[in-house]
N, C-alpha and C. Protein backbone atom coordinates (compact mmCIF):
# COMPACT_ATOMS: atom_id res chain seq x y z
N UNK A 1 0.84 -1.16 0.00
CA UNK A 1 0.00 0.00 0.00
C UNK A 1 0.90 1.23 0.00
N UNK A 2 0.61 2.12 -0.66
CA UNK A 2 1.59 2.98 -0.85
C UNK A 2 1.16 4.47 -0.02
N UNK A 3 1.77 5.43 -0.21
CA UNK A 3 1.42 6.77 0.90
C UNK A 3 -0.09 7.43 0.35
N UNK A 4 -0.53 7.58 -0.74
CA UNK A 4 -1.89 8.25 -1.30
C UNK A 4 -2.58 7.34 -0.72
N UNK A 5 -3.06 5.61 -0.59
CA UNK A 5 -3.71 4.56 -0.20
C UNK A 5 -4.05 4.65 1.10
N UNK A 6 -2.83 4.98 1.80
CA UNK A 6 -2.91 4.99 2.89
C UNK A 6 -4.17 6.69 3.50
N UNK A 7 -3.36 7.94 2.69
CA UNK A 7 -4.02 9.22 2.71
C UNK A 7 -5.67 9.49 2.31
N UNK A 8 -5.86 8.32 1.53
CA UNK A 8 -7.13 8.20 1.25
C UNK A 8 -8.11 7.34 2.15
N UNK A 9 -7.37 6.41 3.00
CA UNK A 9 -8.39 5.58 4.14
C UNK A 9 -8.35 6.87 5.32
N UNK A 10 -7.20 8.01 5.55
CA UNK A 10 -7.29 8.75 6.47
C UNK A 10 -8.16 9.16 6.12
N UNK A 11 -8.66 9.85 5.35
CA UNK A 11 -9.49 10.99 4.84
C UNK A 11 -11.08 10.36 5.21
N UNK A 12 -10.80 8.72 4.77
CA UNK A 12 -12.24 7.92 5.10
C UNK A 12 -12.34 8.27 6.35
N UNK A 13 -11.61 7.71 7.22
CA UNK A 13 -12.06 8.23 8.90
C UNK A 13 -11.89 9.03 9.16
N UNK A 14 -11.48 10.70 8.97
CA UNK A 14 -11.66 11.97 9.21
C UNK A 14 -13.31 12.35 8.82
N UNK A 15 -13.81 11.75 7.91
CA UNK A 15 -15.00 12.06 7.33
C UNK A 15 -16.21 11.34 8.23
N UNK A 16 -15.76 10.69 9.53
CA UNK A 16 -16.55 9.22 10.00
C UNK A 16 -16.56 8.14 9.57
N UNK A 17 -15.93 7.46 8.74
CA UNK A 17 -16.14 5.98 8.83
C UNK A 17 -15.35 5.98 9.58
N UNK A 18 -15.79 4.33 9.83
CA UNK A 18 -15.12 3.29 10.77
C UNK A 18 -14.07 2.07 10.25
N UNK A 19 -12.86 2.14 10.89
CA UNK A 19 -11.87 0.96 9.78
C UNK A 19 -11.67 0.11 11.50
N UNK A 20 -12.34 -1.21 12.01
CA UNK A 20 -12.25 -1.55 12.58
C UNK A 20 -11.87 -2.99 12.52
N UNK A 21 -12.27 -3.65 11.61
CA UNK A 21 -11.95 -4.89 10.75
C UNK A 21 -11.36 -4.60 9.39
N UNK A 22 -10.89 -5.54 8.69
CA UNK A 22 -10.60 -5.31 7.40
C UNK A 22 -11.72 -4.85 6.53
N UNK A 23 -12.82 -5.64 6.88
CA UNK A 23 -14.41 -5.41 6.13
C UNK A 23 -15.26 -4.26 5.97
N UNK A 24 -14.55 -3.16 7.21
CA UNK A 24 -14.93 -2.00 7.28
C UNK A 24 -14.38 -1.25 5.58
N UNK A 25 -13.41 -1.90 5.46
CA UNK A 25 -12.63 -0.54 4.17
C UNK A 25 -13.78 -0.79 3.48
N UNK A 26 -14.33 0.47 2.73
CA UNK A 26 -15.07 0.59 1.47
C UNK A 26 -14.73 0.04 0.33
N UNK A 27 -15.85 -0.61 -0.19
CA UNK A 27 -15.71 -1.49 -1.52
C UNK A 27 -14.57 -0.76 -2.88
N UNK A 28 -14.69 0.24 -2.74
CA UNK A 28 -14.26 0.58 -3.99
C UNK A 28 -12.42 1.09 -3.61
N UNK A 29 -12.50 1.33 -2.43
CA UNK A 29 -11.08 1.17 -2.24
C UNK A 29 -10.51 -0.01 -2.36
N UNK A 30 -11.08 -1.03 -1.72
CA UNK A 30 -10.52 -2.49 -2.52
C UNK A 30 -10.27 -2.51 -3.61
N UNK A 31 -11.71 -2.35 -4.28
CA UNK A 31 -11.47 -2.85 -5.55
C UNK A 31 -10.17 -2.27 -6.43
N UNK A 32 -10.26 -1.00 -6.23
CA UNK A 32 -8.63 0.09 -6.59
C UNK A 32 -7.64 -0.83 -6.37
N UNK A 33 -7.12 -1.28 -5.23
CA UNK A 33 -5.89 -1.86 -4.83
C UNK A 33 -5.70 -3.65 -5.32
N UNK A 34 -6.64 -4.08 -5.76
CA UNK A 34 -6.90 -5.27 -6.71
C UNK A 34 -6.37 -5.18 -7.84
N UNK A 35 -7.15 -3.79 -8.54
CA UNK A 35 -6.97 -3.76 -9.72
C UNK A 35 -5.07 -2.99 -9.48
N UNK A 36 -5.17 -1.94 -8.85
CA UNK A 36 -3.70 -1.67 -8.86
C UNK A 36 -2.32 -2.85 -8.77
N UNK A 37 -2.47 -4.06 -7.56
CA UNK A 37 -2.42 -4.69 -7.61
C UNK A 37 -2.10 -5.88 -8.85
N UNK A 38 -3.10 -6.28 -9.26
CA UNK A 38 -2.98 -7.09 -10.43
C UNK A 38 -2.24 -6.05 -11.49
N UNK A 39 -1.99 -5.22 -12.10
CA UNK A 39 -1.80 -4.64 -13.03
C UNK A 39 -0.46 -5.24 -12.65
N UNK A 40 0.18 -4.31 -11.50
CA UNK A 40 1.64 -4.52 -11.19
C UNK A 40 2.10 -5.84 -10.91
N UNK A 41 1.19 -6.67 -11.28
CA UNK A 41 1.70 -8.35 -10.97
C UNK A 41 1.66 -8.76 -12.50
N UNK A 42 0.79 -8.23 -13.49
CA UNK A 42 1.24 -8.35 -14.42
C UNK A 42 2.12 -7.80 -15.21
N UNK A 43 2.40 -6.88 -14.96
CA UNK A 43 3.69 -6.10 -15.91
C UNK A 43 5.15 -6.22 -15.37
N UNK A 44 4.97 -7.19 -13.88
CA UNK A 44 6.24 -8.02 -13.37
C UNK A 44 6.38 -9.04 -14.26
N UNK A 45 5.13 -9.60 -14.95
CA UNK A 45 5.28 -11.06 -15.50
C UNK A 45 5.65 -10.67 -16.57
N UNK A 46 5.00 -9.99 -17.62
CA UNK A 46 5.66 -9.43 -18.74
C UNK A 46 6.90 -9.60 -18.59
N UNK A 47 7.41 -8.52 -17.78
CA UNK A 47 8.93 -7.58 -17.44
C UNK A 47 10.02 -8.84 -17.69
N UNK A 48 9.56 -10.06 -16.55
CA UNK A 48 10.27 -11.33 -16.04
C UNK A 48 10.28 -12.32 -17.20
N UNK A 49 9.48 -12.52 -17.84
CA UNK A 49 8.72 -13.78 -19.23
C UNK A 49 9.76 -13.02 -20.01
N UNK A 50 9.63 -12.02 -21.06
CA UNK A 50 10.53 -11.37 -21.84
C UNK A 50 11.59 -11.39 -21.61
N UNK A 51 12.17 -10.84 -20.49
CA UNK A 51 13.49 -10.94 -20.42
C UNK A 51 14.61 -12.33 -20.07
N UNK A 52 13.48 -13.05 -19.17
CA UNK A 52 14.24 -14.34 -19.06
C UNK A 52 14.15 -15.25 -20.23
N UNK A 53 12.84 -15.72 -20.85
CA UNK A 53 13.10 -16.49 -21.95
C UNK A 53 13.50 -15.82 -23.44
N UNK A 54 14.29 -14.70 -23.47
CA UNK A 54 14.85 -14.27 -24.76
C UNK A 54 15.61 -15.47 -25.21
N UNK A 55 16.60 -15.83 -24.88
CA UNK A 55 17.05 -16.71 -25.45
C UNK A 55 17.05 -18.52 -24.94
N UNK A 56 16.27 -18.61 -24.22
CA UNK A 56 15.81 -20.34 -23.79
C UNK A 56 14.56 -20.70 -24.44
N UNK A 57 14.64 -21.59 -25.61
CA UNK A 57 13.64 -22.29 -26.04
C UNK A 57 12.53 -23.40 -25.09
N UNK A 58 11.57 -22.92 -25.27
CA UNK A 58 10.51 -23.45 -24.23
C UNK A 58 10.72 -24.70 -24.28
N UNK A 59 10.58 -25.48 -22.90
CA UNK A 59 10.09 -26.70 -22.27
C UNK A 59 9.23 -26.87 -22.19
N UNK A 60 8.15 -28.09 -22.69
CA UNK A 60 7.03 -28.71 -22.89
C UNK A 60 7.29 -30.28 -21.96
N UNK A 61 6.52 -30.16 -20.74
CA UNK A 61 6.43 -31.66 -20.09
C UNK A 61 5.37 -32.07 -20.09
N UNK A 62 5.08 -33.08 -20.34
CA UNK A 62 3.90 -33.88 -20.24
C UNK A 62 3.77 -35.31 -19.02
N UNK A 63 2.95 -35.04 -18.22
CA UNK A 63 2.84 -35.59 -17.23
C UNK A 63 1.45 -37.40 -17.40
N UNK A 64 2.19 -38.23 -17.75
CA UNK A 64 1.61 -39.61 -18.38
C UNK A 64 1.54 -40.47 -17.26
N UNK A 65 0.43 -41.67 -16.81
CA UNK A 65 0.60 -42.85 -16.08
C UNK A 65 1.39 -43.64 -17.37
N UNK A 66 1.74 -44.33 -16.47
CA UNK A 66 2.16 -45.85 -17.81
C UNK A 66 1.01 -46.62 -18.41
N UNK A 67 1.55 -46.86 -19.64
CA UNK A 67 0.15 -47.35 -19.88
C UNK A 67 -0.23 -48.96 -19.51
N UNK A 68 -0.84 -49.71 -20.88
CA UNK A 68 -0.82 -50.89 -20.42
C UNK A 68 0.57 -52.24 -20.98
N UNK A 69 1.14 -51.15 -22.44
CA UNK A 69 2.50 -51.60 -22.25
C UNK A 69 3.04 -51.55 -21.59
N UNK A 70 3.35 -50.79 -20.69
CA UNK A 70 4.54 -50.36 -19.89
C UNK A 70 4.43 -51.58 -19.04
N UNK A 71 3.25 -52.19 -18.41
CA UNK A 71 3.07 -53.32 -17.17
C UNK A 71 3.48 -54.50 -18.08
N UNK A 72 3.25 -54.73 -19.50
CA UNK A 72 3.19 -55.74 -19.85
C UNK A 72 5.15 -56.19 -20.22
N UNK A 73 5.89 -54.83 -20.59
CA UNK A 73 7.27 -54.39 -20.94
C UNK A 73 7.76 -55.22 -19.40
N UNK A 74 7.19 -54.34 -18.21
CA UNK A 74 8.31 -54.79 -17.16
C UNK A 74 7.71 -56.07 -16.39
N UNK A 75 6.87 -56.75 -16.80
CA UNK A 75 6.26 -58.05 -16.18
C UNK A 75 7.65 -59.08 -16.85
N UNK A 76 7.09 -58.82 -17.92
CA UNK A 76 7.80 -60.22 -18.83
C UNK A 76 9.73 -60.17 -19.27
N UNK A 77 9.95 -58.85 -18.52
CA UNK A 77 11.20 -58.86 -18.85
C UNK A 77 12.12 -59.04 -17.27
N UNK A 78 10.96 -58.61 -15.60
CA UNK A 78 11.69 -58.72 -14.36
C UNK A 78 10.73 -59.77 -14.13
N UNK A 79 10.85 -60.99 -14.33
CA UNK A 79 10.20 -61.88 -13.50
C UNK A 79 10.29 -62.03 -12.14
N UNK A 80 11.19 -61.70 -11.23
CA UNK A 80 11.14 -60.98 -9.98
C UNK A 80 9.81 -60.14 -9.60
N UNK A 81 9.71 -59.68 -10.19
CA UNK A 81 8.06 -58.47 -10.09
C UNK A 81 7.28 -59.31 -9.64
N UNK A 82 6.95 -60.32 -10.64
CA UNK A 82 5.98 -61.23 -10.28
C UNK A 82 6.04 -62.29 -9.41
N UNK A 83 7.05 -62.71 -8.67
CA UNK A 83 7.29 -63.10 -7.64
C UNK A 83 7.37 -62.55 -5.86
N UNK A 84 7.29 -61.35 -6.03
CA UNK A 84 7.64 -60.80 -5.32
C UNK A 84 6.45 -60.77 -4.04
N UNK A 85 6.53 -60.80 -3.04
CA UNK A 85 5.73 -61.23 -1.75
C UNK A 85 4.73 -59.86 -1.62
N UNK A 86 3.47 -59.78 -1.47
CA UNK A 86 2.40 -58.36 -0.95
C UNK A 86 2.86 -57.99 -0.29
N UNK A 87 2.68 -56.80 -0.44
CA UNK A 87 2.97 -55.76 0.92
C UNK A 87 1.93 -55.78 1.54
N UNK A 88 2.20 -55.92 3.10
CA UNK A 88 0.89 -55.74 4.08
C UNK A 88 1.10 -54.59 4.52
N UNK A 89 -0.37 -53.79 4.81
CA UNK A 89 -0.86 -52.70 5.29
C UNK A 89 -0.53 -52.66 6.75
N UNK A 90 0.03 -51.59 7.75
CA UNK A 90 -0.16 -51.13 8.92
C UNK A 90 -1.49 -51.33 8.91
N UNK A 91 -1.65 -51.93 10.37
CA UNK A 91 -3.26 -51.61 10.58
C UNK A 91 -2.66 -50.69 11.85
N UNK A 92 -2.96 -49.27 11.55
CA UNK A 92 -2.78 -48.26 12.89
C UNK A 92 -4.53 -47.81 13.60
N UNK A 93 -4.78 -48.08 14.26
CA UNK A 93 -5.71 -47.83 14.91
C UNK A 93 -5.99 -46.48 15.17
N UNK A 94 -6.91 -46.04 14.91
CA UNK A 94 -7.44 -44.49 15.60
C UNK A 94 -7.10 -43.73 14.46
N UNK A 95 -7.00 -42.24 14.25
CA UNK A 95 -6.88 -40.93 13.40
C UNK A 95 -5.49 -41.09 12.83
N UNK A 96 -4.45 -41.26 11.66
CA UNK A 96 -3.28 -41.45 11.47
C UNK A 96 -2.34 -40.10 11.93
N UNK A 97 -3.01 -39.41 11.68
CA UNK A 97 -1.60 -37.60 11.91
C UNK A 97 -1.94 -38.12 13.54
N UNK A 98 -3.24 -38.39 14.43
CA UNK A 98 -3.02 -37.98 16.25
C UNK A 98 -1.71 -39.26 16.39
N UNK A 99 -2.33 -40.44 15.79
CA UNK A 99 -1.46 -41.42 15.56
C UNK A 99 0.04 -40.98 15.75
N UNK A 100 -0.19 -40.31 14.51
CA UNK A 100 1.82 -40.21 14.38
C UNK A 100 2.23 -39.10 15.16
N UNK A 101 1.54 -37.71 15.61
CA UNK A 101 2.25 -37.16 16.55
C UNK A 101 2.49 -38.01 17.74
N UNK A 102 1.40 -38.83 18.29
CA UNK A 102 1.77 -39.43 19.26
C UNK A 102 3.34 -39.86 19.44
N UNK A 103 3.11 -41.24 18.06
CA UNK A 103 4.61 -41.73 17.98
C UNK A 103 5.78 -40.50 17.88
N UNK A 104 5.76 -39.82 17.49
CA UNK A 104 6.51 -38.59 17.37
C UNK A 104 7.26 -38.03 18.95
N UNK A 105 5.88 -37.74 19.65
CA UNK A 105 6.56 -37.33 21.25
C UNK A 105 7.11 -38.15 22.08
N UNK A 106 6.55 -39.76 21.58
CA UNK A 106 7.18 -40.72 22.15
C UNK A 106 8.64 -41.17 21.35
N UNK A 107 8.67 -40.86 20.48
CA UNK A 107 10.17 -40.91 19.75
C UNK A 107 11.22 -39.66 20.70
């Protein structure tokens, strides 16, 4: 918030309002500091986008499960996989986080 922002909520309570909660500020002073706000968050991004990727050609990732080759690729080539014993589940009793702080203070 800058010194006018600030000179302009004085002026609100010199005049009688009330700034007692955040909810008190008047709508349209928000809305000002939103929009002021966003502007200057975008013309950081501009500023930052332009100047950093001038010369780095964009990265494109693509985020994939495996499909149903992929199970069928590492079945038949680690036969180990398919041998390999279940994992059994903790059975932890009660809420897991009260659970683990517990174990935690007792650690």
């Amino acid at each position: 918030m800058k010194e006018r922002h600030l000179t302009s909520l004085i002026k609100y309570v010199e005049e009688g309002g009330i700034l007692e909660t955040q909810n008190d500020v008047p709508k349209e002073f928000r809305e000002r500091l939103y929009a002021k706000d966003q502007q200057s968050l975008e013309k950081r991004q501009t500023t930052t986008t332009s100047a950093s990727t001038a010369n780095i050609p964009p990265i494109h990732i693509t985020n994939m499960l495996p499909g149903k080759s992929c199970q069928t690729y590492q079945s038949t080539t680690t036969p180990t996989l398919q041998t390999a014993t279940p994992v059994t589940r903790l059975d932890i009793p009660g809420f897991r986080d009260i659970t683990v702080k517990d174990y935690y203070t007792w650690q």
